[in-house]
C-alpha atoms as a PDB file:
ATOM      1  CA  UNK A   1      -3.302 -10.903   1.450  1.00  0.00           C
ATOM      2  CA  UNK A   2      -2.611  -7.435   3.146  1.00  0.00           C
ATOM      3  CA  UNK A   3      -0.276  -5.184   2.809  1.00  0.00           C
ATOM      4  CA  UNK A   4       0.511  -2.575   5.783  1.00  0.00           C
ATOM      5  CA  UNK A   5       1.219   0.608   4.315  1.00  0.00           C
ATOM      6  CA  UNK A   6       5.238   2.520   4.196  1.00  0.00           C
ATOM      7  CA  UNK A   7       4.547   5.272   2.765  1.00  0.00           C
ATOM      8  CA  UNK A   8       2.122   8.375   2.769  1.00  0.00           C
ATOM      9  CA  UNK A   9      -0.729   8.458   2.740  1.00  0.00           C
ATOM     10  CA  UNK A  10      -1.991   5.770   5.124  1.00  0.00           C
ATOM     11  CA  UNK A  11       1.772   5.381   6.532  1.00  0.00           C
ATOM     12  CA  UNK A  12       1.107   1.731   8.745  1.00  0.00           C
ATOM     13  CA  UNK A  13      -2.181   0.578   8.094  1.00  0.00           C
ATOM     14  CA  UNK A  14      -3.338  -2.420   6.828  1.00  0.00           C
ATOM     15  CA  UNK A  15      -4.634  -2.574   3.166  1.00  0.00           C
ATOM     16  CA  UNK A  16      -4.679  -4.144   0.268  1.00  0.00           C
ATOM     17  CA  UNK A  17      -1.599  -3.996  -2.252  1.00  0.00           C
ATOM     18  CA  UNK A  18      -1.940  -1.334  -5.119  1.00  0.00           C
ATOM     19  CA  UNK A  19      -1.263   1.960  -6.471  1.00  0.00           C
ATOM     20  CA  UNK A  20      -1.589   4.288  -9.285  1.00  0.00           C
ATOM     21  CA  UNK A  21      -1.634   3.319 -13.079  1.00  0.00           C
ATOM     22  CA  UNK A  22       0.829   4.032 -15.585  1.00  0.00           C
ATOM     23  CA  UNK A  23      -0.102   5.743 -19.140  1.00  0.00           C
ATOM     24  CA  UNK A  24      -1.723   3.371 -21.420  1.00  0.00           C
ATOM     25  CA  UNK A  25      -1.550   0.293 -18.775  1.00  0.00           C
ATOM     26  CA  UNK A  26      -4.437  -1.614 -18.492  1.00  0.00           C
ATOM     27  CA  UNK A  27      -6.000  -2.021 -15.501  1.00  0.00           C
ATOM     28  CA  UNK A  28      -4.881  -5.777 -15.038  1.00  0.00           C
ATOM     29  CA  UNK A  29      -1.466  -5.159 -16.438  1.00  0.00           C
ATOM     30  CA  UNK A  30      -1.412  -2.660 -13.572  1.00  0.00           C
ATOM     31  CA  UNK A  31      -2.858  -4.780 -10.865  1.00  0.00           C
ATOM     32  CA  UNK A  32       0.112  -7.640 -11.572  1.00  0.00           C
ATOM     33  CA  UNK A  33       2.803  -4.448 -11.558  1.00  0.00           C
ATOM     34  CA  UNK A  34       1.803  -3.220  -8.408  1.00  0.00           C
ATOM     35  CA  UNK A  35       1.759  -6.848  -6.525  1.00  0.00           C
ATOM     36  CA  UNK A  36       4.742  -7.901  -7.618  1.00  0.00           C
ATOM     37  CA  UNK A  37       6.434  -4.452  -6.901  1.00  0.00           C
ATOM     38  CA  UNK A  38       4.802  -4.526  -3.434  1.00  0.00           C
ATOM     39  CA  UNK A  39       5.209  -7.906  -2.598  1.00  0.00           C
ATOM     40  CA  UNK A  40       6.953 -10.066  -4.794  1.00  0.00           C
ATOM     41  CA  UNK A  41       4.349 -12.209  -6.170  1.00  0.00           C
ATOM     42  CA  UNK A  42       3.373 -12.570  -9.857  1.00  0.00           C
ATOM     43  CA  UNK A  43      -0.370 -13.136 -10.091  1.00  0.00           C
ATOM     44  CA  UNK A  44      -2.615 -13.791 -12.509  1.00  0.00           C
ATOM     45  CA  UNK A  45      -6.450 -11.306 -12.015  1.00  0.00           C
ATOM     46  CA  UNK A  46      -9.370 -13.779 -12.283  1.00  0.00           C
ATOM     47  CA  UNK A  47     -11.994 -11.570 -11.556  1.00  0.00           C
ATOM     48  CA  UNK A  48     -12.699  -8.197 -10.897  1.00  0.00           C
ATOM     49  CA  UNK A  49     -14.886  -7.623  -8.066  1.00  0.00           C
ATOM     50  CA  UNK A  50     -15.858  -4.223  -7.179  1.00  0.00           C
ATOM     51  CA  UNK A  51     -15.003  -0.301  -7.545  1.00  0.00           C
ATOM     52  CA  UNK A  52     -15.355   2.137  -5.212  1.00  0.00           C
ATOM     53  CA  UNK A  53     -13.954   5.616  -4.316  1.00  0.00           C
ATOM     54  CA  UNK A  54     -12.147   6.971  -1.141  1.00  0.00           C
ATOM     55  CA  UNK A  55     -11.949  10.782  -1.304  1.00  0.00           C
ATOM     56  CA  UNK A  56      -9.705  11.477   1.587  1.00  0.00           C
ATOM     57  CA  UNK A  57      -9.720  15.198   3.333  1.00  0.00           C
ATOM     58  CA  UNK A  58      -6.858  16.936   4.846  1.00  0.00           C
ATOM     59  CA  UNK A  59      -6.531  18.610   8.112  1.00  0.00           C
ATOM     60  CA  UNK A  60      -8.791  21.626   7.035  1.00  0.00           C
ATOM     61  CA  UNK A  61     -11.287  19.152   5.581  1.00  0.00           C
ATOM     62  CA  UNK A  62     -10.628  19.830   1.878  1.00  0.00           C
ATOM     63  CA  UNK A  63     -10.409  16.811  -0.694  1.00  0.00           C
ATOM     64  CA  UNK A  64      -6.591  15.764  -0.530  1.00  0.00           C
ATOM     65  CA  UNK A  65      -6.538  12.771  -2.202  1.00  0.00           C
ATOM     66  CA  UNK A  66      -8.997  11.019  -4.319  1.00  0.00           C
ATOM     67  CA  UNK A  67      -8.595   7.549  -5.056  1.00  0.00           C
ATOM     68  CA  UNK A  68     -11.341   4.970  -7.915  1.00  0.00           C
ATOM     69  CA  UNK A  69     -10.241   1.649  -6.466  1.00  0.00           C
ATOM     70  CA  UNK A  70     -10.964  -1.498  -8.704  1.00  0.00           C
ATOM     71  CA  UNK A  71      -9.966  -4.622  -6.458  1.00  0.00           C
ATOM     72  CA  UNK A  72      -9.413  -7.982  -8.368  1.00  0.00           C
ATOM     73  CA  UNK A  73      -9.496 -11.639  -6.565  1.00  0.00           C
ATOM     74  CA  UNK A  74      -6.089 -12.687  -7.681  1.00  0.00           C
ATOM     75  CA  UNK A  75      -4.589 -16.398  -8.101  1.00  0.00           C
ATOM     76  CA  UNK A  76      -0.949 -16.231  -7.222  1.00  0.00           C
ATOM     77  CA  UNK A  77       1.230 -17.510  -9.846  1.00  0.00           C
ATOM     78  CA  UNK A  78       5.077 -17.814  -8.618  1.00  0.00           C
ATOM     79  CA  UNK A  79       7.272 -15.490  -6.765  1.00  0.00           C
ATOM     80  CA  UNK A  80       8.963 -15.529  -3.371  1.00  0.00           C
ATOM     81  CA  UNK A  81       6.960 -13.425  -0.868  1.00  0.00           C
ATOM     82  CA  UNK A  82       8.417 -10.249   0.189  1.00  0.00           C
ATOM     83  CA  UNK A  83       7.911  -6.668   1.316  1.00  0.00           C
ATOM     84  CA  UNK A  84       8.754  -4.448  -0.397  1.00  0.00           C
ATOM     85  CA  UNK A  85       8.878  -0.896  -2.767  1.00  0.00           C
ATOM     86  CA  UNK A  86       5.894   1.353  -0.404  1.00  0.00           C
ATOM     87  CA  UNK A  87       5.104  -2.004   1.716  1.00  0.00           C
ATOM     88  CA  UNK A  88       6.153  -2.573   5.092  1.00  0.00           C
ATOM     89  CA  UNK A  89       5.098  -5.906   6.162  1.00  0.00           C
ATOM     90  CA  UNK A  90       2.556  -8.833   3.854  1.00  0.00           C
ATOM     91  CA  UNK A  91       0.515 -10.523   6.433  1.00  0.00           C
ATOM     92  CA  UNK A  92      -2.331 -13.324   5.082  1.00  0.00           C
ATOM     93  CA  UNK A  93      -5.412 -13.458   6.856  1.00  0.00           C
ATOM     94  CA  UNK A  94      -7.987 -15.906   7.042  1.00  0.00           C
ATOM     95  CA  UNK A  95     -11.951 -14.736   7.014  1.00  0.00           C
ATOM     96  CA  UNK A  96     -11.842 -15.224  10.446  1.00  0.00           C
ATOM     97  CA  UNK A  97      -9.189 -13.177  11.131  1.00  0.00           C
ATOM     98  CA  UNK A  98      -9.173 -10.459   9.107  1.00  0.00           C
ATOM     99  CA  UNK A  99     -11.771  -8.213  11.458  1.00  0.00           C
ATOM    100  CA  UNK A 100      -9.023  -8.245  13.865  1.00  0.00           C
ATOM    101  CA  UNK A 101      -6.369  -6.527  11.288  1.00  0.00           C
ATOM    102  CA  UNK A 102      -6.088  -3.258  12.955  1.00  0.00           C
ATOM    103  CA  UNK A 103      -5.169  -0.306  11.766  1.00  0.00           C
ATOM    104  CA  UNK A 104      -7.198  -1.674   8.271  1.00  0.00           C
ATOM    105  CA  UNK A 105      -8.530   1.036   5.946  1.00  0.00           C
ATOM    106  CA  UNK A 106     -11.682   2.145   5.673  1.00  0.00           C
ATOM    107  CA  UNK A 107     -13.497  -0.030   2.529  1.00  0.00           C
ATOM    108  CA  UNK A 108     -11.287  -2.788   2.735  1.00  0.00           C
ATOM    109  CA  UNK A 109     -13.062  -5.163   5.163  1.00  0.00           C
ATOM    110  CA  UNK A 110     -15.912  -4.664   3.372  1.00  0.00           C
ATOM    111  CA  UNK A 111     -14.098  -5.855  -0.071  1.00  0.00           C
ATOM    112  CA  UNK A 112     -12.329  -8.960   1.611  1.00  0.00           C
ATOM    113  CA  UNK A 113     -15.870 -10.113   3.276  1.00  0.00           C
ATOM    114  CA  UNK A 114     -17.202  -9.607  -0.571  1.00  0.00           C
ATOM    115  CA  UNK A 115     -13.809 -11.754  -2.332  1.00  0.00           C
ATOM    116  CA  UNK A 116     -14.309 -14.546   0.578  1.00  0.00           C
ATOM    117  CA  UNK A 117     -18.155 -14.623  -0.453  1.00  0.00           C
ATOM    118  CA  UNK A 118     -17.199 -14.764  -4.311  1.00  0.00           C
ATOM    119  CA  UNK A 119     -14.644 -17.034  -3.724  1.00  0.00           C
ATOM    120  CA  UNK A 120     -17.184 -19.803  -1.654  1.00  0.00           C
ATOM    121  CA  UNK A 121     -19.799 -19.210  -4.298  1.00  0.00           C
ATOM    122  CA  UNK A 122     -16.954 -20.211  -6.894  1.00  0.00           C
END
């Protein structure tokens, strides 16, 4: 599943839902928050497959946002798909498709080529 971006920063490109924890949430407390906030799905986080940081400059080149990203392979529980909160559209892709997701943010092919190689190894 992506999620194209409605807000700053990274205002309509393709991603993958999340956002920033809240105080004393765990991390898959926070990962079921944020999906269902952003798309209207309850899931369930089987497996935690990578981490990786995006430190993203502004116009002068200084660090203006700094991001650790920890992206779960999720099993969708219930819910009726929707965007929503800082999304602007949900769009599911299969492997195949997926490349062709353009704008997509820098990382994330990478991490959906890794989940569709867990997920076949599974």
């Amino acid at each position: 599943m992506l999620v194209k971006r409605g807000g700053v920063p990274l205002k309509g490109w393709w991603s993958l839902p999340g956002g920033v924890l809240e105080v004393g949430e765990t991390l898959a407390d926070g990962v079921k928050r944020e999906v269902l906030e952003e798309t209207g799905l309850v899931v369930d986080p089987v497996h935690m497959l990578t981490i990786f940081e995006r430190i993203m400059p502004d116009d002068e080149g200084r660090p203006e946002y700094h991001y650790v990203l920890v992206d779960y392979i999720c099993r969708v529980v219930s819910g009726e798909e929707c965007a929503a909160d800082d999304c602007a559209a949900i769009r599911w892709a299969t492997r195949e498709e997926v490349a062709a997701v353009e704008p997509l943010t820098k990382g994330t092919l990478g991490v959906i080529e890794k989940a569709f190689d867990w997920l076949d190894a599974a």
